[in-house]
N, C-alpha and C. Protein backbone atom coordinates (compact mmCIF):
# COMPACT_ATOMS: atom_id res chain seq x y z
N UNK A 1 131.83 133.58 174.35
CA UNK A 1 131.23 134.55 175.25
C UNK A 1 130.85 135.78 174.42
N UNK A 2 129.54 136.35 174.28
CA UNK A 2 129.22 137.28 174.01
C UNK A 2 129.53 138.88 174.49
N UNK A 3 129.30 140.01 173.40
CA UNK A 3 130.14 141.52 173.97
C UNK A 3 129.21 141.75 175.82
N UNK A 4 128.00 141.70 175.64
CA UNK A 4 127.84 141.80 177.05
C UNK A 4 128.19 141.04 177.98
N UNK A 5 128.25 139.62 177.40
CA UNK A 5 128.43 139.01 178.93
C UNK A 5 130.55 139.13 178.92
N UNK A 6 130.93 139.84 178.34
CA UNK A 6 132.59 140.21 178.60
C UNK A 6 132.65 141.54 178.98
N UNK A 7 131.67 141.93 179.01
CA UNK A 7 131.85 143.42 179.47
C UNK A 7 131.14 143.48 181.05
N UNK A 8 130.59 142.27 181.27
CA UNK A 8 130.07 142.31 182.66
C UNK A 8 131.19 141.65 183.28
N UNK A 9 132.17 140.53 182.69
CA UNK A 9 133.02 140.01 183.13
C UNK A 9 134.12 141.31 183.67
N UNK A 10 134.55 141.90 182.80
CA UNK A 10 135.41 143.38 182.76
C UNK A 10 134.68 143.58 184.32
N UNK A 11 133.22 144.66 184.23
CA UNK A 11 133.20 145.26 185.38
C UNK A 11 133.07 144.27 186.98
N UNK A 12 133.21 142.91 186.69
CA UNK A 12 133.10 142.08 187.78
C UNK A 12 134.80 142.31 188.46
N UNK A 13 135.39 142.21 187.59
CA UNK A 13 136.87 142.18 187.65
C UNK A 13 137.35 143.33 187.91
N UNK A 14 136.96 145.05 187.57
CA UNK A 14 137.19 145.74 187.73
C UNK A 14 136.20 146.33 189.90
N UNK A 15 135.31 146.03 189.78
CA UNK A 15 134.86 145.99 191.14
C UNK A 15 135.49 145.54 191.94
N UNK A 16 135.52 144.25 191.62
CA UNK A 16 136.53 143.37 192.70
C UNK A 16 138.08 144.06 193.02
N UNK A 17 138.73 143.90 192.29
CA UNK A 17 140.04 144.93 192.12
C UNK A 17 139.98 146.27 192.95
N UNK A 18 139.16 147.26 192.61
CA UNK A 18 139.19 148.58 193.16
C UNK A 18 138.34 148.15 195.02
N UNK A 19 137.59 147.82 194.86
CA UNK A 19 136.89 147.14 195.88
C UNK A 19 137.75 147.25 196.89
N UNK A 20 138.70 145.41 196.56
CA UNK A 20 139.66 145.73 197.51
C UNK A 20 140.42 146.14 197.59
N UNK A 21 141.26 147.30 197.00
CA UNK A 21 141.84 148.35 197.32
C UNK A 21 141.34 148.68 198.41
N UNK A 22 140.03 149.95 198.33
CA UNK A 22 139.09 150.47 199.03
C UNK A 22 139.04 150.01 200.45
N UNK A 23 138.64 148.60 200.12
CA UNK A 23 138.44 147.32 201.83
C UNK A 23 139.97 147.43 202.58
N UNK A 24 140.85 147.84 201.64
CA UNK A 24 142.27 147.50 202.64
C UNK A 24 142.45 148.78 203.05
N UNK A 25 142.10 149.86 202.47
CA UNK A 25 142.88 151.45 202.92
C UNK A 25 141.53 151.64 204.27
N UNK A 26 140.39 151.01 204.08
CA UNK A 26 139.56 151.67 205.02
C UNK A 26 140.11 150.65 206.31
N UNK A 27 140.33 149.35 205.92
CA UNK A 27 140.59 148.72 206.95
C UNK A 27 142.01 148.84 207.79
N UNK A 28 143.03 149.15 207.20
CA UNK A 28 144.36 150.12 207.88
C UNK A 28 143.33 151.05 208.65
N UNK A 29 142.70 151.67 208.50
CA UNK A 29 142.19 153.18 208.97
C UNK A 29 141.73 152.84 210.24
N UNK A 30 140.91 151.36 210.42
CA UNK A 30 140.71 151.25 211.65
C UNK A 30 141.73 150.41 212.44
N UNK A 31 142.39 149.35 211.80
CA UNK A 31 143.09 148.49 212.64
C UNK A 31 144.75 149.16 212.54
N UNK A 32 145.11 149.70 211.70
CA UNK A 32 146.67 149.64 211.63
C UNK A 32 147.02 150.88 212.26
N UNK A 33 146.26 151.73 211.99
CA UNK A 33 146.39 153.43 212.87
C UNK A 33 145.76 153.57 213.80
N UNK A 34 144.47 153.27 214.11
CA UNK A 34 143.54 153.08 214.37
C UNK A 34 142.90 154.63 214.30
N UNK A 35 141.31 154.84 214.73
CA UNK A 35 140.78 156.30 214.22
C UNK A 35 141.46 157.33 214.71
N UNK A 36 141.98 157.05 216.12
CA UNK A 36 142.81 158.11 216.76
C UNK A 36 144.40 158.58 215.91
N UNK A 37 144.26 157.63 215.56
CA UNK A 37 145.66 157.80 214.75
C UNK A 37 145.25 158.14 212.78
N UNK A 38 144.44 158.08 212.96
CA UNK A 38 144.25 158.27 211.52
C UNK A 38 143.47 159.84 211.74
N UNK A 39 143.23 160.07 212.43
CA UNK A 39 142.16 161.75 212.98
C UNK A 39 143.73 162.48 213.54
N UNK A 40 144.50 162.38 214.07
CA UNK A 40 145.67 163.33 214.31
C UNK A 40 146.24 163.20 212.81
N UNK A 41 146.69 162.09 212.12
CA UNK A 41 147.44 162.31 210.66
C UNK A 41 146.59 163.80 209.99
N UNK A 42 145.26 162.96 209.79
CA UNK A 42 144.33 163.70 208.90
C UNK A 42 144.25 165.74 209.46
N UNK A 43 144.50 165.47 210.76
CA UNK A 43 144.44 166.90 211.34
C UNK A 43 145.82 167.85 210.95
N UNK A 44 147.28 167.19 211.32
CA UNK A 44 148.42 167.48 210.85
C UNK A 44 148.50 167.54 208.96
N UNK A 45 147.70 166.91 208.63
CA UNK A 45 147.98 167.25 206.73
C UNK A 45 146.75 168.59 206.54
N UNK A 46 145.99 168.99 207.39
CA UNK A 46 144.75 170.06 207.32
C UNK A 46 143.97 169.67 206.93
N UNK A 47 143.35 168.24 206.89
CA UNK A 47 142.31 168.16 206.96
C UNK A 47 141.02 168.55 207.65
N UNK A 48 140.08 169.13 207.23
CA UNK A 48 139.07 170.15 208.47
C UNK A 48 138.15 168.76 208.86
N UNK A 49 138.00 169.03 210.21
CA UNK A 49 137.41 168.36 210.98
C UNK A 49 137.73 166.83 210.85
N UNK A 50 138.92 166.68 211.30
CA UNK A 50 139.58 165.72 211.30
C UNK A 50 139.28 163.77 211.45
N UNK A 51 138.38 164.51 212.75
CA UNK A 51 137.89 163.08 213.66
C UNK A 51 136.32 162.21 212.82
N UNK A 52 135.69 163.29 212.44
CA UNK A 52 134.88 163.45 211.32
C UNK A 52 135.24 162.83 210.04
N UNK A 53 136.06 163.48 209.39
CA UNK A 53 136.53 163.05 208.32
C UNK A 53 137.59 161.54 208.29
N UNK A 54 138.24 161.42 209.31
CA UNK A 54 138.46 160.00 209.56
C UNK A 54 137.34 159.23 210.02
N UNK A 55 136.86 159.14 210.62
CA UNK A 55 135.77 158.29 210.50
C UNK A 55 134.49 158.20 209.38
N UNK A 56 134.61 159.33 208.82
CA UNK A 56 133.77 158.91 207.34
C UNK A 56 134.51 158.40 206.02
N UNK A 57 136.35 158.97 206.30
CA UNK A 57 136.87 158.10 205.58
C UNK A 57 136.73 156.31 205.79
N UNK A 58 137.29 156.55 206.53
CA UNK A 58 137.44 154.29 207.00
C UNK A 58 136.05 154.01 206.77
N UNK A 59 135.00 154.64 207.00
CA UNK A 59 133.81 153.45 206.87
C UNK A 59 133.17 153.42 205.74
N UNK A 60 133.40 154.54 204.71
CA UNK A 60 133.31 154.79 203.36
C UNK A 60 134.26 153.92 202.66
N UNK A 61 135.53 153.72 203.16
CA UNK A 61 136.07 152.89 202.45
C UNK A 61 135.86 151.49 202.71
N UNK A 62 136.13 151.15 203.99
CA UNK A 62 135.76 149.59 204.14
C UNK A 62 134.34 149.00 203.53
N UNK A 63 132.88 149.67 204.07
CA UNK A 63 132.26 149.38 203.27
C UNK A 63 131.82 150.02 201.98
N UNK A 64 132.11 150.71 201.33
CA UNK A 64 131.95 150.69 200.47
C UNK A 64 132.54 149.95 199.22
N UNK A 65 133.92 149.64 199.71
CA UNK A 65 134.96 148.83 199.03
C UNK A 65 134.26 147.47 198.69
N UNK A 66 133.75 147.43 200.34
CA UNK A 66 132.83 145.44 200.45
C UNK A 66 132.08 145.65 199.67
N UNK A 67 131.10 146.52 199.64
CA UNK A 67 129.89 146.86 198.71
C UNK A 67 130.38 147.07 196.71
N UNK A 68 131.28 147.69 196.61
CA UNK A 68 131.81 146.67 195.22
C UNK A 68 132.21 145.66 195.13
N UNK A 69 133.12 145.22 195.63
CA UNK A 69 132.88 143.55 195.86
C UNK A 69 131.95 143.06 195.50
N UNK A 70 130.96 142.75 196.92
CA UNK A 70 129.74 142.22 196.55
C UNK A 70 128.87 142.50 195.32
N UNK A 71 129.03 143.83 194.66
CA UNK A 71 127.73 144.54 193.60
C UNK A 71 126.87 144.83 194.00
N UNK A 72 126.49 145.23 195.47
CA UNK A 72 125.67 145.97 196.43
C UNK A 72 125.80 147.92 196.43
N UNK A 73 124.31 147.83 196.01
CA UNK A 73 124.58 149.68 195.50
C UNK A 73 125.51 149.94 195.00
N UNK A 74 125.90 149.52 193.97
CA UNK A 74 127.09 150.28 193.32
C UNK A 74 127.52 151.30 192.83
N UNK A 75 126.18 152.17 192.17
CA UNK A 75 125.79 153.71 192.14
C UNK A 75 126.43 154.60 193.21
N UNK A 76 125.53 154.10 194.29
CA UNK A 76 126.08 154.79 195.28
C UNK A 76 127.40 154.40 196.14
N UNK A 77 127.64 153.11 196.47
CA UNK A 77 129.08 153.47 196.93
C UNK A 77 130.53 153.88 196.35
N UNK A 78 130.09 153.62 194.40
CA UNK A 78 130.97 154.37 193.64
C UNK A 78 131.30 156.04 193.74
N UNK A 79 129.51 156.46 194.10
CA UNK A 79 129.63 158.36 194.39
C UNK A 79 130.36 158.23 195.81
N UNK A 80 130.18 157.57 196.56
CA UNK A 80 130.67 158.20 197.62
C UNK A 80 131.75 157.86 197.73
N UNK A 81 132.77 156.80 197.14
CA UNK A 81 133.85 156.14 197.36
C UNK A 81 134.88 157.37 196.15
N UNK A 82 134.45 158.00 195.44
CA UNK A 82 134.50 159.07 194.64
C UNK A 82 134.52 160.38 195.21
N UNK A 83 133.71 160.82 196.08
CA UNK A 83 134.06 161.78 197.15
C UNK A 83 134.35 162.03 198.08
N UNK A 84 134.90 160.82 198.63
CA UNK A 84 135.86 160.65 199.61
C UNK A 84 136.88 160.30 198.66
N UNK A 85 137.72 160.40 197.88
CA UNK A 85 138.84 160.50 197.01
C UNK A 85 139.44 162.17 196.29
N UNK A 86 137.80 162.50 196.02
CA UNK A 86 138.14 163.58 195.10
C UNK A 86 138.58 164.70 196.72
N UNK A 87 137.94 164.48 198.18
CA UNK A 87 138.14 165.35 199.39
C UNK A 87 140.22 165.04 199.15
N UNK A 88 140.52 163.68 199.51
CA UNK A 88 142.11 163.53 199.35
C UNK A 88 142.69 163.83 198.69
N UNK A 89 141.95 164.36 197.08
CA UNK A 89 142.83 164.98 195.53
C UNK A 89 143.33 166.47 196.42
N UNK A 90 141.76 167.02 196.76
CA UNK A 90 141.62 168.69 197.17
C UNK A 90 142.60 168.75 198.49
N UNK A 91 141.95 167.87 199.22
CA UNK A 91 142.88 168.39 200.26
C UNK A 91 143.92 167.74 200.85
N UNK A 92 144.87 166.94 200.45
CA UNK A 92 146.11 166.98 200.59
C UNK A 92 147.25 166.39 199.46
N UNK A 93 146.42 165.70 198.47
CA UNK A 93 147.59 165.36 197.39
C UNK A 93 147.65 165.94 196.34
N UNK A 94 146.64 167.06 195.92
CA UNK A 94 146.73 168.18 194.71
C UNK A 94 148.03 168.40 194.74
N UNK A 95 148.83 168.85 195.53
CA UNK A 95 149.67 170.00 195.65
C UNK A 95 151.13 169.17 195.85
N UNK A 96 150.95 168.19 195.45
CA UNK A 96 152.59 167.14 195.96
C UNK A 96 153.41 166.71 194.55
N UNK A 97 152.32 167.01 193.23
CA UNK A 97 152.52 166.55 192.18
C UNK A 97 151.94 165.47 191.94
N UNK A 98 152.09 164.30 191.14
CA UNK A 98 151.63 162.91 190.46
C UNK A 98 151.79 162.06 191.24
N UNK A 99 153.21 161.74 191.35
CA UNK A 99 153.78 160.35 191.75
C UNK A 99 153.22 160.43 193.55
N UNK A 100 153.10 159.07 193.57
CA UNK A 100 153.34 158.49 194.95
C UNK A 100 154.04 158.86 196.17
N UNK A 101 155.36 157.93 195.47
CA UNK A 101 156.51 158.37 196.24
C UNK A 101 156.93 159.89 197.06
N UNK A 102 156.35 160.74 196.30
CA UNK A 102 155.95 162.28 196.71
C UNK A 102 154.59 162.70 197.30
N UNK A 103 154.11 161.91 197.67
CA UNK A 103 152.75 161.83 198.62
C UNK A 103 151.33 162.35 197.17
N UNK A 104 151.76 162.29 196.12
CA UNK A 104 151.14 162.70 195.23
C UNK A 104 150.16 162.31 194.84
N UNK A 105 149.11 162.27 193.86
CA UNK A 105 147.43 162.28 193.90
C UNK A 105 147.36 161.21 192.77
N UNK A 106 148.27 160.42 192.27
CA UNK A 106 148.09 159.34 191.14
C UNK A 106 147.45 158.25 191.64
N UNK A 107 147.38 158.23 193.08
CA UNK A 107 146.46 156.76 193.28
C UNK A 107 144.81 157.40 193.78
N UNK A 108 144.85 158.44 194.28
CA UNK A 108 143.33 158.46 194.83
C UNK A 108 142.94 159.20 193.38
N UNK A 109 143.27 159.62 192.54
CA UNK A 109 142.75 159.91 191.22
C UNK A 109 142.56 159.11 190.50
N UNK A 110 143.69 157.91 190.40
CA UNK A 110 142.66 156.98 189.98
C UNK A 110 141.63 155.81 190.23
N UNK A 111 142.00 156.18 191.90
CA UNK A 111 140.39 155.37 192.22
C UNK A 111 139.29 156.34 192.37
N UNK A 112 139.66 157.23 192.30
CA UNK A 112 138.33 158.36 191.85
C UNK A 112 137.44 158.03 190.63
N UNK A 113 138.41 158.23 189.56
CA UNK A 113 138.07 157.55 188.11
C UNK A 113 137.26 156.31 188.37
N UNK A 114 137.87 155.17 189.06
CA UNK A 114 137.62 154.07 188.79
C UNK A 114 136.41 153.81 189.37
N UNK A 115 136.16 154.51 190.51
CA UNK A 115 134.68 154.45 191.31
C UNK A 115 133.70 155.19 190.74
N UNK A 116 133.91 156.28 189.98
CA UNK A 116 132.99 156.97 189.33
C UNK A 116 132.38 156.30 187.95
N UNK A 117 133.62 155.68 187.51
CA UNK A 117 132.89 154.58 186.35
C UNK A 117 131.81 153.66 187.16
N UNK A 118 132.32 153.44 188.05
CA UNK A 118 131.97 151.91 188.46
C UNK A 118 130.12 152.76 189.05
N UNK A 119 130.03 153.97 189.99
CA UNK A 119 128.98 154.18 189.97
C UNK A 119 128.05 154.41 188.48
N UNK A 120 128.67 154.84 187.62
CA UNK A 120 127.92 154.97 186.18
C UNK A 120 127.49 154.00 185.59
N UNK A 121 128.54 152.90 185.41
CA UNK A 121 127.66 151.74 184.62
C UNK A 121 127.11 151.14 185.01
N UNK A 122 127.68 151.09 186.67
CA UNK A 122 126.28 149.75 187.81
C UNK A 122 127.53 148.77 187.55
N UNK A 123 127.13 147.86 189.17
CA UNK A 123 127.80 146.41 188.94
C UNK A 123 127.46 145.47 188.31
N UNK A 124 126.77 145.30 187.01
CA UNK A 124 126.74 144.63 185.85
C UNK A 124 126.20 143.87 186.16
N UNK A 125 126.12 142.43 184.97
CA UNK A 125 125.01 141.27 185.69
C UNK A 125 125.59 140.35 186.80
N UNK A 126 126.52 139.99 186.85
CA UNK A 126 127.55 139.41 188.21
C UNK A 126 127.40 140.31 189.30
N UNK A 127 126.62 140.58 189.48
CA UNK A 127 126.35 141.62 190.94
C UNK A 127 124.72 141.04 191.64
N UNK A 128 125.23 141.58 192.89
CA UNK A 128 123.83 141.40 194.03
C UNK A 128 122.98 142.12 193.48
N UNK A 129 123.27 143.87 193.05
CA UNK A 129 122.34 144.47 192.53
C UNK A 129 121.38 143.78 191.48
N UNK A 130 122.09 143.34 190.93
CA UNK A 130 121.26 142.74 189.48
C UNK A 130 120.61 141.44 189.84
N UNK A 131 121.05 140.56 190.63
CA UNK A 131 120.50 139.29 191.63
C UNK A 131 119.31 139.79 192.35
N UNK A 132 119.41 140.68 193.01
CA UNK A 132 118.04 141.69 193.91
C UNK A 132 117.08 142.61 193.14
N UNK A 133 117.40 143.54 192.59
CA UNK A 133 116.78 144.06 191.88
C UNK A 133 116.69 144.31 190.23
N UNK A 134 116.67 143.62 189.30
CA UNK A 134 117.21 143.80 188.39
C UNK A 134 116.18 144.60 187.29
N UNK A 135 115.14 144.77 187.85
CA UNK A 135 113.94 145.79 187.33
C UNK A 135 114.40 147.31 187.67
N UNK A 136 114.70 147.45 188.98
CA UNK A 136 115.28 148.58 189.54
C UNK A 136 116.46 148.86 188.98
N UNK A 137 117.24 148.17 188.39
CA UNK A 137 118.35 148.75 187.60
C UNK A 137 118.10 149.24 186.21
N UNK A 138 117.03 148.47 185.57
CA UNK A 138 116.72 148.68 184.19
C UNK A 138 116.19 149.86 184.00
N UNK A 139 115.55 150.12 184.92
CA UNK A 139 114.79 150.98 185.18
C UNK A 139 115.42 152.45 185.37
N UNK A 140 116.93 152.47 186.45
CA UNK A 140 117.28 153.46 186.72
C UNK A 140 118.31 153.38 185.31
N UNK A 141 118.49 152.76 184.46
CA UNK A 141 119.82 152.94 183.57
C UNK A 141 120.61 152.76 183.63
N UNK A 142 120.96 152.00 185.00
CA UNK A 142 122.33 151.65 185.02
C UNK A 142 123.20 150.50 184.45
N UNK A 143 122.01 149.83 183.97
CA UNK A 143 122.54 148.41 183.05
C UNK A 143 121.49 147.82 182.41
N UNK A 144 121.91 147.05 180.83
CA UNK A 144 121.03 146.94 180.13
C UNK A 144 120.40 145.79 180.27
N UNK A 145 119.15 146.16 179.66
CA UNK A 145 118.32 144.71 179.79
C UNK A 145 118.91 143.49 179.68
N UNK A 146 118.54 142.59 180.61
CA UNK A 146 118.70 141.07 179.94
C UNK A 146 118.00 140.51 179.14
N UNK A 147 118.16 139.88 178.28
CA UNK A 147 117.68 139.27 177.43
C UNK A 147 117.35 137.59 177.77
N UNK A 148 115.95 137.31 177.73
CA UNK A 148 115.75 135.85 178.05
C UNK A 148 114.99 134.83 176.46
């Protein structure tokens, strides 16, 4: 296997992975709390505009999570799956410290990271993007030519 086609393997594997992360925290958001219950949490930790922000959390995460998965817009559901993370750094796990266990910011920081890569390099050639448009990617930079 050649350096590109292992480095598309990497970001296939790395999508998928963070993905479903993403697909499971948005999908708790609607089924396990449900929005009402995830809009009073979000209101009690100060989150502003609560009902709002839960519902742009869960559907940012569920699909956008699906949408790495698949390799559908990956640009963009990496930015947004990225700022809906970096909103949870600011506003409620900055201030708890690192760890977890202390309600702390080590996991949405690093799916911050991990979505912000993932919008930078594009979902690679194992992606829908690159299956659908793969002129439109070359084009925008997000992944390098194929070679035929």
């Amino acid at each position: 296997m050649n350096k590109s086609a292992l480095r598309d393997l990497a970001v296939l594997v790395a999508r998928a992975a963070v993905g479903l992360i993403f697909v499971a925290h948005g999908w708790q958001k609607f089924t396990e709390w449900g929005l009402a219950g995830t809009s009073a949490a979000f209101g009690q930790m100060g989150v502003p505009l609560p009902s709002v922000s839960a519902w742009f959390a869960a559907l940012v995460e569920l699909a956008g999570g699906a949408a790495l998965v698949a390799g559908l817009a990956v640009p963009v559901a990496g930015l947004l799956l990225a700022l809906d993370m970096v909103g949870a750094f600011v506003l409620v796990h900055a201030g708890n410290g690192v760890f977890v266990s202390g309600n702390g910011f080590e996991l949405v920081l690093t799916l911050a990271a991990a979505a912000l890569i993932l919008a930078a390099v594009g979902g690679g050639r194992f992606s829908l993007d690159h299956l659908i448009a793969p002129r439109l990617i070359r084009r925008a930079g997000t992944a390098p030519a194929v070679r035929q």
